[in-house]
Protein backbone atom coordinates (compact mmCIF):
# COMPACT_ATOMS: atom_id res chain seq x y z
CA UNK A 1 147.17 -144.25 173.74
CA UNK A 2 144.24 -145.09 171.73
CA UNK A 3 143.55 -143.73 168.02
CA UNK A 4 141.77 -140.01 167.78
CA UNK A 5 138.37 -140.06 166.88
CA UNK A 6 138.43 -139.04 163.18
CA UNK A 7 135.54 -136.79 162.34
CA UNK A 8 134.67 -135.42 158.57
CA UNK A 9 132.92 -132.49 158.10
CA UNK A 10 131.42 -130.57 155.30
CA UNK A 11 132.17 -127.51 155.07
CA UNK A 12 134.52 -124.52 156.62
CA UNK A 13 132.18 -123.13 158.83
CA UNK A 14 131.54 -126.45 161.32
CA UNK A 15 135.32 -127.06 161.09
CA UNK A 16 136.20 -123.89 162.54
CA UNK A 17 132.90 -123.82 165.38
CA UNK A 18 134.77 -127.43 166.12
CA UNK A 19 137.92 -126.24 166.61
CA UNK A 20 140.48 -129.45 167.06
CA UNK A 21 140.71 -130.98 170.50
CA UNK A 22 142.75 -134.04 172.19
CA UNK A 23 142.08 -136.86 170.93
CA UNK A 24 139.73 -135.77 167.39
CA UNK A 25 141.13 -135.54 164.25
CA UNK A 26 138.60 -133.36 161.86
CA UNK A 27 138.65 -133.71 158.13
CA UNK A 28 137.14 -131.55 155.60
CA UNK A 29 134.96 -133.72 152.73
CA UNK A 30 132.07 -132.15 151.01
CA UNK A 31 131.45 -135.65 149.81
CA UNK A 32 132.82 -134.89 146.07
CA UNK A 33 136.66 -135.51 145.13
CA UNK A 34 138.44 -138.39 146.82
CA UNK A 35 137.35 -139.21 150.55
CA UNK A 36 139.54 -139.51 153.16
CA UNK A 37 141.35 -142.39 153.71
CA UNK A 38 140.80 -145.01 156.92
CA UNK A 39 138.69 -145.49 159.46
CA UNK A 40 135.51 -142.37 159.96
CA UNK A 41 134.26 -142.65 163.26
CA UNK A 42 131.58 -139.44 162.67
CA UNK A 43 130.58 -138.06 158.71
CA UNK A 44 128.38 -135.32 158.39
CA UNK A 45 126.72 -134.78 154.86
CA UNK A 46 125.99 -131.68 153.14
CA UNK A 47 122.86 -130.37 154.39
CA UNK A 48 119.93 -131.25 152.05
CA UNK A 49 121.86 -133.28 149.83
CA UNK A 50 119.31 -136.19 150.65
CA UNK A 51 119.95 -139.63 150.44
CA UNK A 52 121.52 -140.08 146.83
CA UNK A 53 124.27 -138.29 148.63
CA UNK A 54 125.10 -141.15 150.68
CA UNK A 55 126.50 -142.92 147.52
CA UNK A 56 129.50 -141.20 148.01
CA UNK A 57 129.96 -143.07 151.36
CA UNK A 58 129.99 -147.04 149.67
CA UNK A 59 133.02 -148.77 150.34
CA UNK A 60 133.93 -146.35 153.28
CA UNK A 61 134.40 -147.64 157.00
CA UNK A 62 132.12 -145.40 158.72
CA UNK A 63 131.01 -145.40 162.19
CA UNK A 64 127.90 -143.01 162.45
CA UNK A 65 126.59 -140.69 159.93
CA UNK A 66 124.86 -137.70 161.56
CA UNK A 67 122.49 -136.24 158.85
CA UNK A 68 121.79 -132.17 158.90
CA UNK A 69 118.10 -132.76 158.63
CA UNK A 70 115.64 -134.90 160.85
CA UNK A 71 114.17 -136.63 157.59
CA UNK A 72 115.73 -139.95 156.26
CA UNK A 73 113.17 -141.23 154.00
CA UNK A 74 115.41 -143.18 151.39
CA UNK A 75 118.10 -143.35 153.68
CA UNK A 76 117.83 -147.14 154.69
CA UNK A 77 118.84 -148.63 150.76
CA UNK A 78 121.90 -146.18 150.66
CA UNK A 79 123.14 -146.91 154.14
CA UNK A 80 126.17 -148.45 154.33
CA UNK A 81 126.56 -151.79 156.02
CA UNK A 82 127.72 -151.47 159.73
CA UNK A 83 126.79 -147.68 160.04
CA UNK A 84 124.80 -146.03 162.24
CA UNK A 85 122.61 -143.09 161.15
CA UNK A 86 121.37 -140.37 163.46
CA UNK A 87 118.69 -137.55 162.47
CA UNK A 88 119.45 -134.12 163.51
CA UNK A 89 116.24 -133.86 165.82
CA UNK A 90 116.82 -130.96 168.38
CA UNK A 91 118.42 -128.78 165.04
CA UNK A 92 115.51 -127.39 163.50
CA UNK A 93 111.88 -127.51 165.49
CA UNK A 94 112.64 -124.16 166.67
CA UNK A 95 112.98 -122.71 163.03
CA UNK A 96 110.51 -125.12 161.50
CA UNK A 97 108.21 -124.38 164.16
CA UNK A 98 108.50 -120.69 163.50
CA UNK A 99 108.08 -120.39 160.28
CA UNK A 100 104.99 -122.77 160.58
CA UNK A 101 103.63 -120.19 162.75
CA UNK A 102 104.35 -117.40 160.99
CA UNK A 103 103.23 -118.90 157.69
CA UNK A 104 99.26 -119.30 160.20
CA UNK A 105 99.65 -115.74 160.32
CA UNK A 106 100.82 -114.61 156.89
CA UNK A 107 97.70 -116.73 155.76
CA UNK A 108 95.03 -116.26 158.03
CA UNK A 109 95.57 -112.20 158.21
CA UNK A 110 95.85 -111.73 155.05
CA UNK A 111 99.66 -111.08 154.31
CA UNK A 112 99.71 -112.24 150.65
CA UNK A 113 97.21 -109.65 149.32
CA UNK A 114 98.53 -107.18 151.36
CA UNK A 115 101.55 -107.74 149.46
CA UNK A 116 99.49 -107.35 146.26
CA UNK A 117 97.77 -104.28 147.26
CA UNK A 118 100.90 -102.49 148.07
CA UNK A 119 102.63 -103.19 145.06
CA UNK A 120 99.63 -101.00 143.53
CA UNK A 121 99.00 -98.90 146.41
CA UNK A 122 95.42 -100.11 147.06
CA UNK A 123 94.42 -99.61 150.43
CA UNK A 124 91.75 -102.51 151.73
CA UNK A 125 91.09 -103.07 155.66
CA UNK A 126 88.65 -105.72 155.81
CA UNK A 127 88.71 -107.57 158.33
CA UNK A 128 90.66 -111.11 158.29
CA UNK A 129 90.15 -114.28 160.55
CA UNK A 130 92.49 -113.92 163.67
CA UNK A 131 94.69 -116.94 164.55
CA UNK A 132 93.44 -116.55 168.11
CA UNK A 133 90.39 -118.80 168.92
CA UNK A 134 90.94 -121.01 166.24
CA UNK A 135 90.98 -124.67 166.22
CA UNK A 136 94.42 -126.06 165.33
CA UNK A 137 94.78 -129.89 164.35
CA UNK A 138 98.33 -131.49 164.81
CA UNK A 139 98.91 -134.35 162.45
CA UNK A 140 102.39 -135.67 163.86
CA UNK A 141 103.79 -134.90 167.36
CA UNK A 142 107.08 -135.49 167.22
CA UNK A 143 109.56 -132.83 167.52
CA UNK A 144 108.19 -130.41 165.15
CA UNK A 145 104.93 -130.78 166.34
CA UNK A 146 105.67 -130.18 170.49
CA UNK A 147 107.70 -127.06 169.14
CA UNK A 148 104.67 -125.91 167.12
CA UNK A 149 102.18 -126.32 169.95
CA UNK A 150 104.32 -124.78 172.42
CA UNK A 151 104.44 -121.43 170.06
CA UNK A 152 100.37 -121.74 169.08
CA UNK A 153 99.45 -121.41 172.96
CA UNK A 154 99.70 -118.40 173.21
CA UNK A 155 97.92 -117.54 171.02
CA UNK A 156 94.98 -118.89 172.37
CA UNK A 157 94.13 -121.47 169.79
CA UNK A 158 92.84 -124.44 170.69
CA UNK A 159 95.21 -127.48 169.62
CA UNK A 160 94.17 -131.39 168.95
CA UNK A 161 97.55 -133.55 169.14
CA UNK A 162 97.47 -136.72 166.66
CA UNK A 163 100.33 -138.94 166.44
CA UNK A 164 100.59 -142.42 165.46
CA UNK A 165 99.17 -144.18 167.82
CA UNK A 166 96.92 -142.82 170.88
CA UNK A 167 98.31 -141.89 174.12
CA UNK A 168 98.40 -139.42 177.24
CA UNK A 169 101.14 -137.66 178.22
CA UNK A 170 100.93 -134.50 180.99
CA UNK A 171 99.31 -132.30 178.25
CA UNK A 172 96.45 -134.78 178.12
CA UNK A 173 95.07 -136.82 175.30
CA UNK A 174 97.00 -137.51 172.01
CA UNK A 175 94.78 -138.84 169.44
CA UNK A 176 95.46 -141.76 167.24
CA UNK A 177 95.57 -141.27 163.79
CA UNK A 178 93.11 -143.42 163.33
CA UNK A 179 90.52 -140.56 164.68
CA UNK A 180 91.89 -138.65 161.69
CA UNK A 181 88.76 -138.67 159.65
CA UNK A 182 86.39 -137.18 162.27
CA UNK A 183 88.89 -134.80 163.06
CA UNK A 184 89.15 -133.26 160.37
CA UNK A 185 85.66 -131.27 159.70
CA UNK A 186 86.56 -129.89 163.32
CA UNK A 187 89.31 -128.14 162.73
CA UNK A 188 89.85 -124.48 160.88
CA UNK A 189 93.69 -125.25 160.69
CA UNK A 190 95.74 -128.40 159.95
CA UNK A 191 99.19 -129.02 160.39
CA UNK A 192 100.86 -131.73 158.85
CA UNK A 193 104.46 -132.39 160.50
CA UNK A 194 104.89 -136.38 159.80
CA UNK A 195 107.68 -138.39 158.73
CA UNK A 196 107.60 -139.39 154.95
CA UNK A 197 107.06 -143.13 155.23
CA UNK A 198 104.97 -145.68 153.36
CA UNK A 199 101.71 -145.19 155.62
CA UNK A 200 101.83 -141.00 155.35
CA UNK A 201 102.57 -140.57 151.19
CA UNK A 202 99.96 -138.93 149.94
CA UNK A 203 98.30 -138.71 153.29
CA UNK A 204 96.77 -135.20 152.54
CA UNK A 205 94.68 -136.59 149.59
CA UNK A 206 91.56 -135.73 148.09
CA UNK A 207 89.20 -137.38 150.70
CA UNK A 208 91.45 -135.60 153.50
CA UNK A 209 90.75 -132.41 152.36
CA UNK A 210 87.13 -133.08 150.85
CA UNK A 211 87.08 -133.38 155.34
CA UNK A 212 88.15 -129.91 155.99
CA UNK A 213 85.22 -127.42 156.71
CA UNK A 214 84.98 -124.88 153.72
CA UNK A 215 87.58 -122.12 154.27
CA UNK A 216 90.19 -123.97 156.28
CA UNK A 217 93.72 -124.04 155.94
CA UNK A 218 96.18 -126.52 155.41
CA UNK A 219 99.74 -126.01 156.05
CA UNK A 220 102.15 -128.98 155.38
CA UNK A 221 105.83 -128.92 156.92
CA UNK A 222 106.73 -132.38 156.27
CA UNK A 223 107.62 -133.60 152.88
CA UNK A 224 106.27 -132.88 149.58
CA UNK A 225 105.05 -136.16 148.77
CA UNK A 226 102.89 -136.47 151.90
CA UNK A 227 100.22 -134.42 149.97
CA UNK A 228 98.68 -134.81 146.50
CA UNK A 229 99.27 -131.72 144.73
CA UNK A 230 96.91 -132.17 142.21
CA UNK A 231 93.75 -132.62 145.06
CA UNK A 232 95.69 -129.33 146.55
CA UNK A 233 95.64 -127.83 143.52
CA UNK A 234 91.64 -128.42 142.87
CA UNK A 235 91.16 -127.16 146.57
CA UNK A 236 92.30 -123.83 146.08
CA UNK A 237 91.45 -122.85 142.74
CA UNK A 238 88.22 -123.57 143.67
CA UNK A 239 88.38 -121.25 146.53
CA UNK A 240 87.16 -123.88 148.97
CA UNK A 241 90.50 -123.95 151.15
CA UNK A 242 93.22 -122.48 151.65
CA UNK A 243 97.10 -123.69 151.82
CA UNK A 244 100.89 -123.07 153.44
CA UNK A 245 103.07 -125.34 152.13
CA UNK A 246 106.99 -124.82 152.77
CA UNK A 247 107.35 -128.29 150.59
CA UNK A 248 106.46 -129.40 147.50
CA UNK A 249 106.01 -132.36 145.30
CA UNK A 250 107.94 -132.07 142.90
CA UNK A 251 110.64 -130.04 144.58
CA UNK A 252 111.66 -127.45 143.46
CA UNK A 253 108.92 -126.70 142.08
CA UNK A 254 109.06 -125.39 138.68
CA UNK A 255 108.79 -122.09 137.82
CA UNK A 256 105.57 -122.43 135.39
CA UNK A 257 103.63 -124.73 137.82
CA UNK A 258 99.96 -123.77 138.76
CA UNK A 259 100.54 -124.17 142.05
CA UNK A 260 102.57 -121.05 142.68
CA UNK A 261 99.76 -118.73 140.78
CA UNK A 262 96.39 -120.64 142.84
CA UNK A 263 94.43 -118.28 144.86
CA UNK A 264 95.05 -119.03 148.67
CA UNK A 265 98.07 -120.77 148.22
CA UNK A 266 101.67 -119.54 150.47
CA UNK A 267 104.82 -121.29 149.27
CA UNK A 268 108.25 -120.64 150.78
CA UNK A 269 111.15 -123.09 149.51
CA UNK A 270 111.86 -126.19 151.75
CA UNK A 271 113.21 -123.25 154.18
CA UNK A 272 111.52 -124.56 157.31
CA UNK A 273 115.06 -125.45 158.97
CA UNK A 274 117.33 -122.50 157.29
CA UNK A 275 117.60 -119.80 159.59
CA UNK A 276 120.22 -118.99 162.14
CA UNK A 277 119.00 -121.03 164.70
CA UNK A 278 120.26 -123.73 163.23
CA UNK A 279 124.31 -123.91 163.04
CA UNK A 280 124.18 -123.81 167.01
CA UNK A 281 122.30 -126.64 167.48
CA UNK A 282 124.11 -128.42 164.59
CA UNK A 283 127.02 -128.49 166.42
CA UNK A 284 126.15 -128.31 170.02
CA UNK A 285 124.74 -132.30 168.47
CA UNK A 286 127.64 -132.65 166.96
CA UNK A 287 129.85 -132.26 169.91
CA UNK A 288 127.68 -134.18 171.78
CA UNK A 289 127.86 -137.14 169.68
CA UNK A 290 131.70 -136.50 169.77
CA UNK A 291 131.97 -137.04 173.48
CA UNK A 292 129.36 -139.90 173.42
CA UNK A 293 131.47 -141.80 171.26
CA UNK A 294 134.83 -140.98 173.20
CA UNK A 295 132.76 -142.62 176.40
CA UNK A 296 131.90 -145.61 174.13
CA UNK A 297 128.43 -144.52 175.20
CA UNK A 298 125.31 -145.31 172.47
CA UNK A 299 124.82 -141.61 170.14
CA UNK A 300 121.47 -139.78 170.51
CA UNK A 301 119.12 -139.57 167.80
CA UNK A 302 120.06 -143.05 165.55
CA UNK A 303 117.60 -143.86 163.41
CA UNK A 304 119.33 -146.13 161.29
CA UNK A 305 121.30 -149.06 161.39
């Protein structure tokens, strides 16, 4: 009879949704205090504990790490030797992609002085650009960025997909990046969903947005340090565009920064994958890795190692 698979988890909550079956033996290990002992076939992390969090791993013999997020920039000089590391892609482009949407709408019909005016009851209807007929630039099409289209069509925006590299796929053309440039000044809307690598830091700089027609908006649901916050910042107090940002750089972002106070500008905390909708695809993946590894079958989603 061959050893269980021995699977650490960290918190309450995923042990009891995983409830112990033949032949898996789960462990609870928030990664602080001593770590279990022998062999770990599966360790999940804490979610955003990023990857100074994987310290806590060195020395261990793990099999695959499956991450709570679908980032894992810094992941590859904390990775221990002989693991595996998956992403959690299929976890959050439904809630990322909602709140992207919703953060389109918030901004381009005015939410945030509506919020103003009722806190002192002043009543203004003018009239606010509609999300509908806009055009809608995609810079990434990964996961996030499918989900995000597939929510913007109706609608009835008009969406340019840009990815890495140019391509077709049933949808039609996908744009290099490379096109980026003359994209840009045709677009009232970009969305920025890339991975945080060393070709997309500080992507979103000055000369990106000097590109953007006057009264655009930006929203970035990637990483922090894609953009430069300080060419951000210049954008919006001078009233020129217009930005949704659900990250930051730095992160968190401190209480006194200008950022939070500039005219146009929508922040919500690195919340783009914490809703509900994400603990039941965390561990519908996680039982899917569990019976992928009992097959001795390769795990989805490895990104690492």
């Amino acid at each position: 009879m061959s050893a269980p698979l021995r699977v650490s988890l960290p918190n309450a909550k995923l042990l009891a949704a995983l409830e112990p079956s033949p032949g898996v033996e789960l462990l609870l290990w928030d990664f602080t205090g001593t770590p279990p002992t022998g062999r770990l076939d599966l360790v999940v992390p804490p979610y955003m504990g990023g990857a100074a969090a994987l310290s806590a791993l060195k020395g261990l013999d793990v099999g695959l790490i499956q991450s709570q997020s679908i980032g894992y920039d810094g992941v590859a000089d904390v990775l221990p030797a002989g693991s595996l590391f998956a992403n959690a892609a299929t976890v959050h482009e439904t809630s990322t992609a909602e709140l992207a949407v919703g953060m389109m709408i918030a901004s381009q019909r005015g939410f945030l002085d509506f919020a103003r005016n009722q806190s002192s009851g002043t009543w203004d209807g003018s009239m606010r650009p509609s999300l509908a007929d806009r055009r809608v630039l995609l810079v990434g099409y990964g996961g996030v960025g499918k989900a995000i289209e597939s929510r913007l069509t109706p609608f009835e925006t008009e969406v340019t997909r840009m990815a890495s590299r140019a391509r077709e796929d049933q949808g039609g053309p996908i744009l290099g990046v490379e096109s980026l440039n003359e994209q840009l000044p045709l677009h009232d809307i970009v969305v920025v969903s890339v991975p945080l690598n060393t070709h997309t830091a500080q992507l979103v700089n000055a000369d990106f947005l000097r590109r953007m027609p006057d009264g655009a908006l930006l929203v970035n649901v990637a990483r922090g340090p894609v953009a430069d916050t300080d060419a951000m910042l210049a954008e919006a107090k001078a009233g020129r565009l217009r930005f949704a940002v659900d990250v930051t750089d730095p992160e968190p972002l401190p209480a006194e920064h200008p950022l939070w106070t500039a005219p146009g500008v929508l922040i919500t905390p690195h919340v783009g994958g914490a809703s509900t909708a994400m603990f039941p695809r965390m561990v519908k993946l996680i039982r899917q890795q569990l019976d992928l590894i009992a097959e001795g079958a390769p795990p989805v989603n490895v990104v690492l190692g």
